[in-house]
Protein backbone atom coordinates (compact mmCIF):
# COMPACT_ATOMS: atom_id res chain seq x y z
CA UNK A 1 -6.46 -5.79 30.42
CA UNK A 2 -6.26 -9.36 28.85
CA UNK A 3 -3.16 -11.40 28.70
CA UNK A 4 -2.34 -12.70 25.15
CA UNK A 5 0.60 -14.93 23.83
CA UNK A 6 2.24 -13.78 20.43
CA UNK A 7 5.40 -15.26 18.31
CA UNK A 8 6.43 -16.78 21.73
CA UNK A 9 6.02 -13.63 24.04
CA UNK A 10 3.24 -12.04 26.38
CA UNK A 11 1.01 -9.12 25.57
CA UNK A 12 -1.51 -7.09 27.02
CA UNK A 13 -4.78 -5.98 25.57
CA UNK A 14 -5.65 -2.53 27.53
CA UNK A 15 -9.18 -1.02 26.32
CA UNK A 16 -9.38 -3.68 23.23
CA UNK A 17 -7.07 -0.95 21.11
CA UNK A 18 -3.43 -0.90 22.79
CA UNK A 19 -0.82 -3.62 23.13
CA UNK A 20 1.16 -3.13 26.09
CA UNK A 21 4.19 -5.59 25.93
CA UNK A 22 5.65 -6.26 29.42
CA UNK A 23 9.72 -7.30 28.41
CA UNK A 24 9.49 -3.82 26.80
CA UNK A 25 8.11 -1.80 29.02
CA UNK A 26 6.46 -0.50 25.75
CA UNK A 27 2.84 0.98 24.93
CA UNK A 28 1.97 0.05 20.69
CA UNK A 29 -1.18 2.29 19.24
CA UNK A 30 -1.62 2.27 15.88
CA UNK A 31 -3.86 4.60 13.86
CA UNK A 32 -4.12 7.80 16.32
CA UNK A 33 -4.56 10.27 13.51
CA UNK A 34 -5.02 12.98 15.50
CA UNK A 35 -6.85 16.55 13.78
CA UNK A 36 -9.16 14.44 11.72
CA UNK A 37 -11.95 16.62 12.03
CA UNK A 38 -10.04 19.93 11.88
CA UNK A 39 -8.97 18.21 8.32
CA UNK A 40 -12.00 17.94 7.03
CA UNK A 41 -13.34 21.12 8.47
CA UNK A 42 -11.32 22.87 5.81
CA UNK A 43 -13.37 21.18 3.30
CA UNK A 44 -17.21 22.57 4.73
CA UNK A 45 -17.39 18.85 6.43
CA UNK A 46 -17.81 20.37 10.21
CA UNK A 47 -17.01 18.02 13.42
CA UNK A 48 -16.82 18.35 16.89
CA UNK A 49 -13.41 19.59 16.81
CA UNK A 50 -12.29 17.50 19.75
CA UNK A 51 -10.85 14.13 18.88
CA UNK A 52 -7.35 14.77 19.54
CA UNK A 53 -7.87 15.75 22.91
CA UNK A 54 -9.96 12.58 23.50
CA UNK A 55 -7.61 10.24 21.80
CA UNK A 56 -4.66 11.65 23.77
CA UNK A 57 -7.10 11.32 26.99
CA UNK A 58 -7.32 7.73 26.33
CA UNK A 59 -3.66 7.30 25.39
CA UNK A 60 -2.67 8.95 29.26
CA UNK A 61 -5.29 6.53 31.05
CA UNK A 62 -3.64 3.57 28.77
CA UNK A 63 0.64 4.70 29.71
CA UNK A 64 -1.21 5.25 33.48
CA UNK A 65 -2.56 1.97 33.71
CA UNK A 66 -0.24 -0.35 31.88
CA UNK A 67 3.39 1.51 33.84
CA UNK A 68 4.57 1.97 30.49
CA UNK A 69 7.91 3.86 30.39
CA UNK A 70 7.77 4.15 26.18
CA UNK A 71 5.18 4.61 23.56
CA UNK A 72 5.49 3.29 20.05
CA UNK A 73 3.15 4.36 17.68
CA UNK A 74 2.12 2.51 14.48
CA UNK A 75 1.80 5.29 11.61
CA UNK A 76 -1.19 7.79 10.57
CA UNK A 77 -0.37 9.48 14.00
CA UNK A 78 -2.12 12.31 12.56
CA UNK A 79 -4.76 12.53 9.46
CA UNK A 80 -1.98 14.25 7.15
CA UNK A 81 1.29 15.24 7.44
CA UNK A 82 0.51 19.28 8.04
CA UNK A 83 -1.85 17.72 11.30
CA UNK A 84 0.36 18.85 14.08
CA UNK A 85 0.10 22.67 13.04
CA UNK A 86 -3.40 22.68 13.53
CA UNK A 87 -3.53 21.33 17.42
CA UNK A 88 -5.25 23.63 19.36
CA UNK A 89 -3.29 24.59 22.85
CA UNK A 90 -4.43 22.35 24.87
CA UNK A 91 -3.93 19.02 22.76
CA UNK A 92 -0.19 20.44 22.08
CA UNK A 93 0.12 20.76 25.58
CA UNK A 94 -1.54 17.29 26.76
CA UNK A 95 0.73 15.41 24.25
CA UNK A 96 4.14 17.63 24.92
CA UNK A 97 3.75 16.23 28.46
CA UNK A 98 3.16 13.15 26.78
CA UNK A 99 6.05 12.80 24.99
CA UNK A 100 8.05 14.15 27.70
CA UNK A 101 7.04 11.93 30.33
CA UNK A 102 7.67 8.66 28.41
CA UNK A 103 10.53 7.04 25.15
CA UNK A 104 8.16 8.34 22.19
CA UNK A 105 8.51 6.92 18.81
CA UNK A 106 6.52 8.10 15.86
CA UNK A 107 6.26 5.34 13.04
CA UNK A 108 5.36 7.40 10.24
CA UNK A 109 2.03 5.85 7.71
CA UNK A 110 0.36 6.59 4.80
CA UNK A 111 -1.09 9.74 5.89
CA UNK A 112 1.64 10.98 7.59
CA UNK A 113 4.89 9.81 5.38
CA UNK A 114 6.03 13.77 5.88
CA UNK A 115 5.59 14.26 9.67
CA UNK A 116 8.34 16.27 11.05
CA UNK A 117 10.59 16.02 13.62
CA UNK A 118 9.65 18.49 16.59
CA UNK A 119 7.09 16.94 18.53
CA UNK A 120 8.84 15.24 20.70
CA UNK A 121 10.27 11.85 20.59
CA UNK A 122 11.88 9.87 17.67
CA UNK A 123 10.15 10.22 14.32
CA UNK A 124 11.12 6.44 11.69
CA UNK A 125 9.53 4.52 9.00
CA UNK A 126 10.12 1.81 10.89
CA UNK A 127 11.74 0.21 14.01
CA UNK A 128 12.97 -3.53 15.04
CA UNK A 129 12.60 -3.68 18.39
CA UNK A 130 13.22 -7.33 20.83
CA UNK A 131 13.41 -9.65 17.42
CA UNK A 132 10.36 -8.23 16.29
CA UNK A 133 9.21 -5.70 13.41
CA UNK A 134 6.81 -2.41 13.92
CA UNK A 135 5.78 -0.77 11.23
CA UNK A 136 2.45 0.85 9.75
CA UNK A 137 1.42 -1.58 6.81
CA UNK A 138 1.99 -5.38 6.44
CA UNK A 139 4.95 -5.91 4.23
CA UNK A 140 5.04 -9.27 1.88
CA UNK A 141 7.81 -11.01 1.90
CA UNK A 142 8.39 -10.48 5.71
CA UNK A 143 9.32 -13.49 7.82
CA UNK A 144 9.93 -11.85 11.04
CA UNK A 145 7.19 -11.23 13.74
CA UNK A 146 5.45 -8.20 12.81
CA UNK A 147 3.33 -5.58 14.13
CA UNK A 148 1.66 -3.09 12.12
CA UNK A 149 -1.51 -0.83 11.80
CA UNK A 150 -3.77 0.76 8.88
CA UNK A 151 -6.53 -1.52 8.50
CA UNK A 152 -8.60 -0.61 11.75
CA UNK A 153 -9.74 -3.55 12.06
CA UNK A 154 -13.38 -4.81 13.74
CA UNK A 155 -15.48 -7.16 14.51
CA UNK A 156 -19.76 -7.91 14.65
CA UNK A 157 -21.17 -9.24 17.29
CA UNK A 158 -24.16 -10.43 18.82
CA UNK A 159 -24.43 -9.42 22.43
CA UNK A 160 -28.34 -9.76 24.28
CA UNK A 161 -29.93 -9.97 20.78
CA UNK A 162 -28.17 -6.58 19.64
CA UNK A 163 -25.22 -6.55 17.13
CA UNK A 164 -22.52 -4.56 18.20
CA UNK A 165 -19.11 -3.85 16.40
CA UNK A 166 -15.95 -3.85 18.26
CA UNK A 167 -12.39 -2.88 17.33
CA UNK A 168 -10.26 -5.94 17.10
CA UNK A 169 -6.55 -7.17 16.24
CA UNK A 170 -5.92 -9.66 13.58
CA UNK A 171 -3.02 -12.18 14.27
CA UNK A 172 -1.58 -14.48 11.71
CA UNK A 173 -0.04 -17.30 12.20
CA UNK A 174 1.87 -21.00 10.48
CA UNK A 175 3.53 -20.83 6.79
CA UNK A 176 4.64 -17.28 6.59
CA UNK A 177 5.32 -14.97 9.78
CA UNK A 178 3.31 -14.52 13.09
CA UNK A 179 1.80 -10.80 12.68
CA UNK A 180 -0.56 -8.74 14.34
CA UNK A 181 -2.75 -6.12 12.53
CA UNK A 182 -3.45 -3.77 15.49
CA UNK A 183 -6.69 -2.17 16.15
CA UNK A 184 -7.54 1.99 15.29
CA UNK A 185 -6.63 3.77 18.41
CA UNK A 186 -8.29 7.25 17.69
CA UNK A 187 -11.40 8.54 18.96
CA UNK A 188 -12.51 9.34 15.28
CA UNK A 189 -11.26 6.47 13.24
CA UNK A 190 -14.05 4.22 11.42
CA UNK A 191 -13.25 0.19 10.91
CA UNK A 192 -13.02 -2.64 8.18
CA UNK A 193 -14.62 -5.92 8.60
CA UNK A 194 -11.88 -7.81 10.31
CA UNK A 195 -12.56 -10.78 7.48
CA UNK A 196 -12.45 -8.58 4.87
CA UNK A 197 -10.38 -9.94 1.74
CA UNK A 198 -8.08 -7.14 1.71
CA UNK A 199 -6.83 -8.02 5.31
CA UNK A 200 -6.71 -12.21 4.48
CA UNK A 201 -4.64 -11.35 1.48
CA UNK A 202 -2.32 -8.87 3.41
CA UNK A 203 -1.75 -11.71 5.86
CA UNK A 204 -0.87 -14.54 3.16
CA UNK A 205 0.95 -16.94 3.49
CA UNK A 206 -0.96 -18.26 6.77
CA UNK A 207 -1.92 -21.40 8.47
CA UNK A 208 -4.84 -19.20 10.24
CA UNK A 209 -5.76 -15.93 10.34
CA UNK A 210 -7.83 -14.99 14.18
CA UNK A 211 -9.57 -11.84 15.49
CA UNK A 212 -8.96 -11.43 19.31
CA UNK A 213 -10.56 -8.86 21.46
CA UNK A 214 -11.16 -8.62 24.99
CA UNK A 215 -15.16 -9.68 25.98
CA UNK A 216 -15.83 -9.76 29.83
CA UNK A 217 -12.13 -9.70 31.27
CA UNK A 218 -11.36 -13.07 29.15
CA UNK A 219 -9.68 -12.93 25.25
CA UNK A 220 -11.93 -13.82 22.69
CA UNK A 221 -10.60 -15.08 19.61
CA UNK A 222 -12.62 -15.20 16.33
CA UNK A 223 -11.46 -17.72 13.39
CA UNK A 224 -11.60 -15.24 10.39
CA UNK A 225 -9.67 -17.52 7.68
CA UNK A 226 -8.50 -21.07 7.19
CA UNK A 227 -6.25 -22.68 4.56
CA UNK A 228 -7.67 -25.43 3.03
CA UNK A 229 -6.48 -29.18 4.47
């Protein structure tokens, strides 16, 4: 894990894709959406139908390794709404004792504006939580410190003459509110170029817009955008 400062309190970066917040005691993923590939299996488009079991895998090592005693999830927890019917017994089993072990919140997204109540835990559109905002898309207009999700975005980089990508979060900050665009947490989630003008706009108005990852046990942060002197 990497330490990082945001709107005046300190993070943690576990695995480069969850935010473990210490004063909280609180776990943020964003972007889980578990039974992708069970969703598009009813379309012909076969996958290896395990990626909820490995996205739950990681988010046990991440609540074992960070002490967190709640999880707060940042919206398109599953690829649709009708997802959690179509866990197979032993992913509804890993994340009952999930939910049971820990304070679960489900903030509902784009994909999953209908999830139901039943899981386990607390399902909202949105939650204020320690002066701060959680919720699955950037909202305009917002001036207090915001988390949210649905951009998954990454990063290129050059590592021993090879490019690699990397999942990232995006953090805003000066003229309009701090906010951090979290990375994808899911096994089977793809990425959008963390510079990409559809994230820079989202984030408007901004002093500076950063990508920050974790890179050999230190935070690396990427200038992305810039206003103009």
């Amino acid at each position: 894990m990497v330490h990082l400062s945001f709107a005046g309190d300190d993070f943690q970066l576990h695995n480069g894709r969850a935010l473990f917040w210490p004063r909280e005691g609180a776990l943020l993923v964003a972007d889980l959406h578990l039974e992708k590939a069970s969703f598009f299996a009813r379309t012909g488009q076969f996958l290896p139908p395990y990626d909820s079991r490995e996205t739950l895998e990681r988010l046990a090592l991440a609540i074992r390794e960070t002490g967190a005693r709640r999880v707060i999830t940042l919206g398109d927890n599953f690829h649709d709404s009708a997802g959690a019917g179509r866990l197979e017994p032993h992913a509804a089993g890993m994340l009952a004792a999930l939910t049971r072990a820990v304070d679960w919140v489900w903030i509902t997204g784009n994909h999953d504006a209908a999830l139901e109540p039943g899981l386990g835990g607390t399902v909202v559109e949105e939650l204020e939580l320690g002066g701060m905002v959680l919720r699955h898309q950037v909202k305009p207009g917002e001036h207090r410190p915001e988390f949210s999700g649905h951009f998954h975005p990454r990063v290129q980089l050059k590592l021993r003459d090879r490019r690699v990508r990397r999942a990232c979060a995006v953090i805003s900050r000066g003229k309009g509110a701090t906010r951090m665009i979290l990375p994808a947490f899911g096994a089977l989630t793809g990425g959008m170029d963390a510079a990409d003008p559809a994230i820079v706009q989202a984030l408007q108005p901004a002093s500076r817009i950063d990508a920050v990852l974790p890179a050999a046990g230190r935070l690396v942060q990427l200038p992305l955008w810039r206003a103009a002197a």
